[in-house]
PDB file of N, CA and C in Angstrom:
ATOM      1  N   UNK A   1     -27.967  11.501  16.479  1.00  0.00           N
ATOM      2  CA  UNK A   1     -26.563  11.204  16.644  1.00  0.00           C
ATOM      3  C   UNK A   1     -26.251   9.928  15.876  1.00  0.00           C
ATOM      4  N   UNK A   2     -25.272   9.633  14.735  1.00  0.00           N
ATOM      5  CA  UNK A   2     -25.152   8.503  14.417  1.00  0.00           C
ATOM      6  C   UNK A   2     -23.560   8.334  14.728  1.00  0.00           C
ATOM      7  N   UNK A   3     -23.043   7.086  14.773  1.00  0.00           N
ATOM      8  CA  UNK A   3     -21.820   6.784  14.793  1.00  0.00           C
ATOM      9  C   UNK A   3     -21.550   5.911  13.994  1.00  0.00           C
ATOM     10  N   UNK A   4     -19.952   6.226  13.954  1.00  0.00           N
ATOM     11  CA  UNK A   4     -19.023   5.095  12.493  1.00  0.00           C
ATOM     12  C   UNK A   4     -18.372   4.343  13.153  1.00  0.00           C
ATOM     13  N   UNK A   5     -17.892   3.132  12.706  1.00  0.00           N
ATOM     14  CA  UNK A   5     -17.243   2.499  12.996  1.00  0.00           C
ATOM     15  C   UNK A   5     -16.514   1.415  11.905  1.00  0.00           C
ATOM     16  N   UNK A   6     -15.265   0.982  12.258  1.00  0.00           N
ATOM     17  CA  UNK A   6     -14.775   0.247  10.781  1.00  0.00           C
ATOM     18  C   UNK A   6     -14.242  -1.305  11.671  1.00  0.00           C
ATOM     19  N   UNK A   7     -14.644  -2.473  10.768  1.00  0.00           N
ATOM     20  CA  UNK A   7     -14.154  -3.712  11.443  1.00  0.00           C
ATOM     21  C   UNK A   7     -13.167  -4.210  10.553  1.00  0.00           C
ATOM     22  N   UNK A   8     -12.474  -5.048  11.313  1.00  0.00           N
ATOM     23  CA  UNK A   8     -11.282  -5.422  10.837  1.00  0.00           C
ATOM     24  C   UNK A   8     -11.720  -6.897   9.795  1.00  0.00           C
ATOM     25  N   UNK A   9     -10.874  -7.385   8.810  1.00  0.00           N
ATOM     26  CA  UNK A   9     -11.428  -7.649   8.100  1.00  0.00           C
ATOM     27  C   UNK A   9     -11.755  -9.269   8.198  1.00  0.00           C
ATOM     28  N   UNK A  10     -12.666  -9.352   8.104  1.00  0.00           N
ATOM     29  CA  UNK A  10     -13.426 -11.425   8.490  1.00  0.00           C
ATOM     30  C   UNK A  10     -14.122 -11.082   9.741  1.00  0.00           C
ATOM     31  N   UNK A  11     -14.437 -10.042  10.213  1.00  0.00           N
ATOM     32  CA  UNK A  11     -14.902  -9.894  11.394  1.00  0.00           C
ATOM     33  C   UNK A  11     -16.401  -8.898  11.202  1.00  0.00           C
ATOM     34  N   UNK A  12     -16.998  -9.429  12.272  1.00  0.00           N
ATOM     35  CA  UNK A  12     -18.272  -9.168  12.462  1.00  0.00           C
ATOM     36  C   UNK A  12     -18.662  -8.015  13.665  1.00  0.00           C
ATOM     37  N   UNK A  13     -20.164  -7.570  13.781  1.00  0.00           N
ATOM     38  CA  UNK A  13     -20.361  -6.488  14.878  1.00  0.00           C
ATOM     39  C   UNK A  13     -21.544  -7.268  14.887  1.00  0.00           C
ATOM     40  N   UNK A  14     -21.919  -7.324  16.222  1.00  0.00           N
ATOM     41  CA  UNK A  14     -23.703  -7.995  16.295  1.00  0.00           C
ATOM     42  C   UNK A  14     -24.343  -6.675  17.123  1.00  0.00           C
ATOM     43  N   UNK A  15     -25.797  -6.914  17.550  1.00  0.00           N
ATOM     44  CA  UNK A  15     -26.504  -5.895  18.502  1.00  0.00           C
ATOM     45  C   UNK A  15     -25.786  -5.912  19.456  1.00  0.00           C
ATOM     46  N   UNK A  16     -25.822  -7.346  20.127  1.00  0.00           N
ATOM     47  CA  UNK A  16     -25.788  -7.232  21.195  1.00  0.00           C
ATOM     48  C   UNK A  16     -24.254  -7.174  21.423  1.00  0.00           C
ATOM     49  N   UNK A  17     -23.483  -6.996  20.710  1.00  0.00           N
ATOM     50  CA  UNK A  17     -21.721  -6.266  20.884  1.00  0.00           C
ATOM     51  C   UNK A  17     -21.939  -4.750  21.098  1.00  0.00           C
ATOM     52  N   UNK A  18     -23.085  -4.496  20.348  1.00  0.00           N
ATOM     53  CA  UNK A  18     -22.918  -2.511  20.484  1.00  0.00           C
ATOM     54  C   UNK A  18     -23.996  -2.067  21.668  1.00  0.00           C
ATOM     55  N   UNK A  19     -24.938  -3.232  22.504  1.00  0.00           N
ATOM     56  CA  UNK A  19     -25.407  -2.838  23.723  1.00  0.00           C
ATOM     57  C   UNK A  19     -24.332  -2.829  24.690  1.00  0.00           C
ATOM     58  N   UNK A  20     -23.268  -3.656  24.477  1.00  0.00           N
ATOM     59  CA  UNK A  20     -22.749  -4.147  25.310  1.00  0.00           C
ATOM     60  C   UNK A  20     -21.630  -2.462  25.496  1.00  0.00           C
ATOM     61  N   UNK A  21     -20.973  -2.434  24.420  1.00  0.00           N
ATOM     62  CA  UNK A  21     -20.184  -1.720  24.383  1.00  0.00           C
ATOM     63  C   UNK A  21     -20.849  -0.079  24.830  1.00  0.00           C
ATOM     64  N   UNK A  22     -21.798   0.045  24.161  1.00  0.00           N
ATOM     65  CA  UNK A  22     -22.463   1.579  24.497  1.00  0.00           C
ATOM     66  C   UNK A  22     -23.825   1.458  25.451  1.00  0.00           C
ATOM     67  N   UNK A  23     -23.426   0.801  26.225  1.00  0.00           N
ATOM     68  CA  UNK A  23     -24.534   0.334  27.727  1.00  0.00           C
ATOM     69  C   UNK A  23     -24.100   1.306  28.619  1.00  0.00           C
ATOM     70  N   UNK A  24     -22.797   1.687  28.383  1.00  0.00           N
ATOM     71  CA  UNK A  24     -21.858   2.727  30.118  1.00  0.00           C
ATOM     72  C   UNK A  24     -22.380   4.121  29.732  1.00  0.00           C
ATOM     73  N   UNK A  25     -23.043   4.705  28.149  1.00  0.00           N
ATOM     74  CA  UNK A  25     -23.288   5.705  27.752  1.00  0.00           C
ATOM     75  C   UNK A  25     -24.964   6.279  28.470  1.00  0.00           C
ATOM     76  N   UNK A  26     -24.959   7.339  28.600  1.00  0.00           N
ATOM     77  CA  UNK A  26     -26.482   7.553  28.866  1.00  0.00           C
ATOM     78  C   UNK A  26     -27.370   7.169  27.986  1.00  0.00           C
ATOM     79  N   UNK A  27     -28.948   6.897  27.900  1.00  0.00           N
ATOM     80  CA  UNK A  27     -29.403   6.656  27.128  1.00  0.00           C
ATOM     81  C   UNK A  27     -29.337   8.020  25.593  1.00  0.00           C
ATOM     82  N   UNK A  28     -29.625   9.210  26.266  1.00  0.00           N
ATOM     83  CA  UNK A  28     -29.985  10.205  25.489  1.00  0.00           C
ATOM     84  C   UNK A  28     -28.017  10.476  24.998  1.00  0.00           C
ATOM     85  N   UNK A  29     -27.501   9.932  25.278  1.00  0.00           N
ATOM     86  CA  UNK A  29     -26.066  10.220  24.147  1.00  0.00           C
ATOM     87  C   UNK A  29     -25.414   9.270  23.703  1.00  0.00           C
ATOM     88  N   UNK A  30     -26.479   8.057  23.842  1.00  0.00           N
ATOM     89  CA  UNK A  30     -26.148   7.051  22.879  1.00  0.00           C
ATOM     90  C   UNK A  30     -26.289   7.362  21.522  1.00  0.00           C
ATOM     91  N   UNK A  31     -25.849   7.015  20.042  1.00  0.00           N
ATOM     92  CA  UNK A  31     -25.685   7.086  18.829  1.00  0.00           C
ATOM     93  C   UNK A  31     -27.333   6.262  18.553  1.00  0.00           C
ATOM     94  N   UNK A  32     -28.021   7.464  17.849  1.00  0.00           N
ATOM     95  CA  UNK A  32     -29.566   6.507  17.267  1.00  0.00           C
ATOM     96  C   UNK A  32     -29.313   5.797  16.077  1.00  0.00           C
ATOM     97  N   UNK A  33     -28.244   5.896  15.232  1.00  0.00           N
ATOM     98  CA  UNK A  33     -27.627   4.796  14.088  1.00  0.00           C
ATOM     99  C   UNK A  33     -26.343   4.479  14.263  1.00  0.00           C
ATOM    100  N   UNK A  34     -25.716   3.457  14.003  1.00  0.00           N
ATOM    101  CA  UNK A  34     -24.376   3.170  14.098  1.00  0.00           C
ATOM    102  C   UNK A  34     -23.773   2.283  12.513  1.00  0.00           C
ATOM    103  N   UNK A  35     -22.969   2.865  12.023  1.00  0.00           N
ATOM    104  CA  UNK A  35     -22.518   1.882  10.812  1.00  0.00           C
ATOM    105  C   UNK A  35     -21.404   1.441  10.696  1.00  0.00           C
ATOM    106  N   UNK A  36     -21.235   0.628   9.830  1.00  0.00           N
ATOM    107  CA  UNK A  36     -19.970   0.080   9.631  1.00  0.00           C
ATOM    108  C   UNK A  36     -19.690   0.693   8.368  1.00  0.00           C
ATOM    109  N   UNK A  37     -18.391   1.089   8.074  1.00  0.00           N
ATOM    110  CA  UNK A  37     -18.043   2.199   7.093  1.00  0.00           C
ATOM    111  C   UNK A  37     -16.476   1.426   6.711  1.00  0.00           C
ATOM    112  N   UNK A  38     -15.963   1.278   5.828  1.00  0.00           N
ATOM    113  CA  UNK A  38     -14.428   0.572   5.303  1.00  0.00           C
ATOM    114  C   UNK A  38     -13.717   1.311   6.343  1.00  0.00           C
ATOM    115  N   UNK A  39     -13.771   2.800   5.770  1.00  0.00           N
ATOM    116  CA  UNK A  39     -12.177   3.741   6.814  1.00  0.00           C
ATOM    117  C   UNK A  39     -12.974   5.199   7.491  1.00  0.00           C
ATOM    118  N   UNK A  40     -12.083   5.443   7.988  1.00  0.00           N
ATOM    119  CA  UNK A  40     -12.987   6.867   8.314  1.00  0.00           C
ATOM    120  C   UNK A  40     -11.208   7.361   8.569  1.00  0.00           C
ATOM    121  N   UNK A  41     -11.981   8.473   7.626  1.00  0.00           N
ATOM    122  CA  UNK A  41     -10.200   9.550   7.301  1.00  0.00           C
ATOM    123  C   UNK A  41     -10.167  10.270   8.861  1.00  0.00           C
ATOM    124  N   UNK A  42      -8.555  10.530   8.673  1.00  0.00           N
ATOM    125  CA  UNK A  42      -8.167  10.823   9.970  1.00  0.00           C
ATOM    126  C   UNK A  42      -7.184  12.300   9.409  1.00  0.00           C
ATOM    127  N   UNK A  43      -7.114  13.444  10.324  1.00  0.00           N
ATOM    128  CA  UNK A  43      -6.315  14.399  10.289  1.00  0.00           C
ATOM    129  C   UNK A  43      -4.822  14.432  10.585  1.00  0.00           C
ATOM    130  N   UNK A  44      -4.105  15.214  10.235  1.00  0.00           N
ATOM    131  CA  UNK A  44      -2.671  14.975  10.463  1.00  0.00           C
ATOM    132  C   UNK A  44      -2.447  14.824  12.065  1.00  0.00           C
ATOM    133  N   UNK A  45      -3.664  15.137  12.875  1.00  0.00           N
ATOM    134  CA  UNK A  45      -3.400  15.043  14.098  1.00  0.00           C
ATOM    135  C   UNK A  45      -4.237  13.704  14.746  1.00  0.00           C
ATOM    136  N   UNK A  46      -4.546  13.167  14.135  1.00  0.00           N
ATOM    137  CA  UNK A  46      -5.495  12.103  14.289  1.00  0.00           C
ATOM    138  C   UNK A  46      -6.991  11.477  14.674  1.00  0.00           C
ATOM    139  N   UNK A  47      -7.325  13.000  14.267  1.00  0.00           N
ATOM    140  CA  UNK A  47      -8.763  13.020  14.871  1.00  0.00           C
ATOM    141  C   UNK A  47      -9.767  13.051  13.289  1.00  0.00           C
ATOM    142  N   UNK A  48     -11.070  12.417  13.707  1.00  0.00           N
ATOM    143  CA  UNK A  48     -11.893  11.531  12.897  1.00  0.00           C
ATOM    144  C   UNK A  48     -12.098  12.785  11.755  1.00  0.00           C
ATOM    145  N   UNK A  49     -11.956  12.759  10.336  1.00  0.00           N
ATOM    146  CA  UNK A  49     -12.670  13.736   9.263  1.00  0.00           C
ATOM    147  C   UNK A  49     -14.304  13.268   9.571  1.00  0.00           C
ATOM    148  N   UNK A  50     -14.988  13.964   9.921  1.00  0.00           N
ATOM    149  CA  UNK A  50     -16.351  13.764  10.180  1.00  0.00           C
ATOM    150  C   UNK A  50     -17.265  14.017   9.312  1.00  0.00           C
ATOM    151  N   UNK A  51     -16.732  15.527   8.365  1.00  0.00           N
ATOM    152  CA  UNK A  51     -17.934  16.252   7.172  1.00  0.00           C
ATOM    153  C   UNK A  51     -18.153  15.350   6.136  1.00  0.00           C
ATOM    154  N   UNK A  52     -17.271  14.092   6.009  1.00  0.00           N
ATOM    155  CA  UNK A  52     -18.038  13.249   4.864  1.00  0.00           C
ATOM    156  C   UNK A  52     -18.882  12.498   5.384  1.00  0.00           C
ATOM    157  N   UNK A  53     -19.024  12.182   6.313  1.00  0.00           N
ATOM    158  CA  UNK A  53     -19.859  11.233   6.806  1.00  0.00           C
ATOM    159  C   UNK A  53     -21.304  12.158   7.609  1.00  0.00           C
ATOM    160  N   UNK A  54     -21.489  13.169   8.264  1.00  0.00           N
ATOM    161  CA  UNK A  54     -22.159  13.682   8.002  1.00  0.00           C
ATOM    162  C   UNK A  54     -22.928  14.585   6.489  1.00  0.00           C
ATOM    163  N   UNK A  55     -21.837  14.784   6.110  1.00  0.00           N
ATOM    164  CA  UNK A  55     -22.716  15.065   4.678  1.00  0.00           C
ATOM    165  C   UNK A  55     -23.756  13.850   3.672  1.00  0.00           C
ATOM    166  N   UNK A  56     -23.497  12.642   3.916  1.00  0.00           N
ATOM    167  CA  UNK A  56     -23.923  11.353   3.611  1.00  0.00           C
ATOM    168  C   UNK A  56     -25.418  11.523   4.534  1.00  0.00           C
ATOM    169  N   UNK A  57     -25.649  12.076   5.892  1.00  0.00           N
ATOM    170  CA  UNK A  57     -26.779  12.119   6.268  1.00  0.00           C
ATOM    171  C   UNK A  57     -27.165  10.266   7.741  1.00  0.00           C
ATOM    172  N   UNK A  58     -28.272  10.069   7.068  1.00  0.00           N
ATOM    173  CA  UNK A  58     -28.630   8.610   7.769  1.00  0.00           C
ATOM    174  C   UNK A  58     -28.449   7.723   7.498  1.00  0.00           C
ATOM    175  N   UNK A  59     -27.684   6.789   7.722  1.00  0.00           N
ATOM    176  CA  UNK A  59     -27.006   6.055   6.529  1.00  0.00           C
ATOM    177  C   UNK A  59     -28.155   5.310   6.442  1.00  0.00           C
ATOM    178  N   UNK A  60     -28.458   4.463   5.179  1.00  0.00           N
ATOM    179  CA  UNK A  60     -28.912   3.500   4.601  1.00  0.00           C
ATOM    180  C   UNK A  60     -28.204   2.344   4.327  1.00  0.00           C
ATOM    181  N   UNK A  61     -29.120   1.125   5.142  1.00  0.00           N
ATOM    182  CA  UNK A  61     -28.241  -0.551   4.761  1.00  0.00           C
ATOM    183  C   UNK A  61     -28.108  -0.813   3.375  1.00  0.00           C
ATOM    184  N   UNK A  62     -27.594  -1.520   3.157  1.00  0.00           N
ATOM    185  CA  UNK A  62     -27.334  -2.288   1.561  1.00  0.00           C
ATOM    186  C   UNK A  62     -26.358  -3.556   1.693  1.00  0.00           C
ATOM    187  N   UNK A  63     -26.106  -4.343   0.695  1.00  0.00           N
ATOM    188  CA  UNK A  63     -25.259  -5.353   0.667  1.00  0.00           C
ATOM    189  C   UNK A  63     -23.600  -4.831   1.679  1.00  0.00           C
ATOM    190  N   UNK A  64     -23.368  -3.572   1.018  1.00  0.00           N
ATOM    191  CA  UNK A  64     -22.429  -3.352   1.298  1.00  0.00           C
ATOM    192  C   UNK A  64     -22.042  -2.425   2.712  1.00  0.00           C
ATOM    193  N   UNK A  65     -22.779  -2.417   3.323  1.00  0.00           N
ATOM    194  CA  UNK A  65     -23.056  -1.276   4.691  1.00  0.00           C
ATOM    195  C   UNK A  65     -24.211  -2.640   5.833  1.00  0.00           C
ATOM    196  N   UNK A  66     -23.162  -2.307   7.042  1.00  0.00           N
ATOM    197  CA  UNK A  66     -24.299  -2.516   7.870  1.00  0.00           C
ATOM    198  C   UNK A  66     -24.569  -1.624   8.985  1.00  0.00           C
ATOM    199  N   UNK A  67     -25.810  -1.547   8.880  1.00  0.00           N
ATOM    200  CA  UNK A  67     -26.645  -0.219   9.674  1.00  0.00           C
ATOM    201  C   UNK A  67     -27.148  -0.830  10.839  1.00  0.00           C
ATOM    202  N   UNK A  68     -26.817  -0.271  12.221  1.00  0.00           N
ATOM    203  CA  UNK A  68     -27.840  -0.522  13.545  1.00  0.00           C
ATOM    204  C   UNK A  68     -28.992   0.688  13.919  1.00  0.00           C
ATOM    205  N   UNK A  69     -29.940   0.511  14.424  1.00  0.00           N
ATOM    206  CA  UNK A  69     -30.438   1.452  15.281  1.00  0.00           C
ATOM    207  C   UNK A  69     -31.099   1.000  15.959  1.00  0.00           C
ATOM    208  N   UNK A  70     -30.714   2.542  17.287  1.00  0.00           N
ATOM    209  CA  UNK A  70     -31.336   2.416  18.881  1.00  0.00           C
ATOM    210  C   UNK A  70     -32.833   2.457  18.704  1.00  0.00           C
ATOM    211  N   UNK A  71     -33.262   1.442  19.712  1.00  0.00           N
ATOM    212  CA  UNK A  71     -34.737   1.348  19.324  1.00  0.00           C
ATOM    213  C   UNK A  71     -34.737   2.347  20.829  1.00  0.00           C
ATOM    214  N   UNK A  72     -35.369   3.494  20.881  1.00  0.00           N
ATOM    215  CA  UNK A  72     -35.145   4.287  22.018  1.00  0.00           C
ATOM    216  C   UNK A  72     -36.331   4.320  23.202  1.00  0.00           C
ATOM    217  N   UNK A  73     -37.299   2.709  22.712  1.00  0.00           N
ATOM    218  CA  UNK A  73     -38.195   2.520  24.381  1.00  0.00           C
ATOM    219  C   UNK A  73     -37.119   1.570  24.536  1.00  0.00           C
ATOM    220  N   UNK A  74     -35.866   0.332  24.504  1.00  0.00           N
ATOM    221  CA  UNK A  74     -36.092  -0.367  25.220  1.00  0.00           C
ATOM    222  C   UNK A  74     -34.352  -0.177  25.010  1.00  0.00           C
ATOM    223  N   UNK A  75     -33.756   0.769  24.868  1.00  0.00           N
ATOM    224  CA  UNK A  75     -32.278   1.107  24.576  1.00  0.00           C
ATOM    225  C   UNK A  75     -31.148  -0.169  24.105  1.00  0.00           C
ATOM    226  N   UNK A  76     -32.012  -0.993  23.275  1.00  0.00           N
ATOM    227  CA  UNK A  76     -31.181  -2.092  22.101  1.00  0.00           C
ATOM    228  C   UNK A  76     -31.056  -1.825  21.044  1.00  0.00           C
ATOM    229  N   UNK A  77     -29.788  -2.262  20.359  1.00  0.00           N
ATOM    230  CA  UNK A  77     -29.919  -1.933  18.949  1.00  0.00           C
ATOM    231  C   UNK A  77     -30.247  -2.922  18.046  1.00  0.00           C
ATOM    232  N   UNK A  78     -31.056  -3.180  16.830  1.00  0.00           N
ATOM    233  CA  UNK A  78     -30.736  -3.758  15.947  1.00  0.00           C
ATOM    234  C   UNK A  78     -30.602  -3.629  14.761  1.00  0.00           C
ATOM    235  N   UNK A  79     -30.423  -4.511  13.719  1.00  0.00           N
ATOM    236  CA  UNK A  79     -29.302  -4.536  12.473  1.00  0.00           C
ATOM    237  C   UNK A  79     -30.964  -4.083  11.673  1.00  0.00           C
ATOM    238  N   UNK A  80     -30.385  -3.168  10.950  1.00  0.00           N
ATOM    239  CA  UNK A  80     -31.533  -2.763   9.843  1.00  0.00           C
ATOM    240  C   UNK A  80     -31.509  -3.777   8.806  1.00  0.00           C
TER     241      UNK A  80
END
């Protein structure tokens, strides 16, 4: 399961913002990657275009992407 997410701009995401936030989730439907992505297209009805971002696969960090993942013995995330 990975999830997207887009921050507003001068602003940051840490681990421990996305334990915090996806702590109320079960462990097993928590997101095992989470990224930060510019936009994520939306439908005329407002729901997330998803097939580009699954077609992209696992994301990979770089300068320009930041990547988390669930470490799944101790259900924290951190920054790849």
């Amino acid at each position: 399961l990975i999830a997207a997410v887009t921050l507003r701009p001068g602003t940051e995401l840490s681990a421990a913002e996305l334990d915090a936030a996806l702590d109320r989730l079960p462990r097993g439907q928590r997101p095992s990657y989470v990224q930060a992505v510019p936009s994520i297209g939306v439908t005329t009805w407002h729901r997330p275009v998803w097939r580009e971002l699954q077609r992209k696969g696992v994301p990979k960090p770089s300068r320009n992407r930041q990547v988390w993942q669930l470490d799944p013995d101790t259900g924290h995330y951190s920054q790849l």
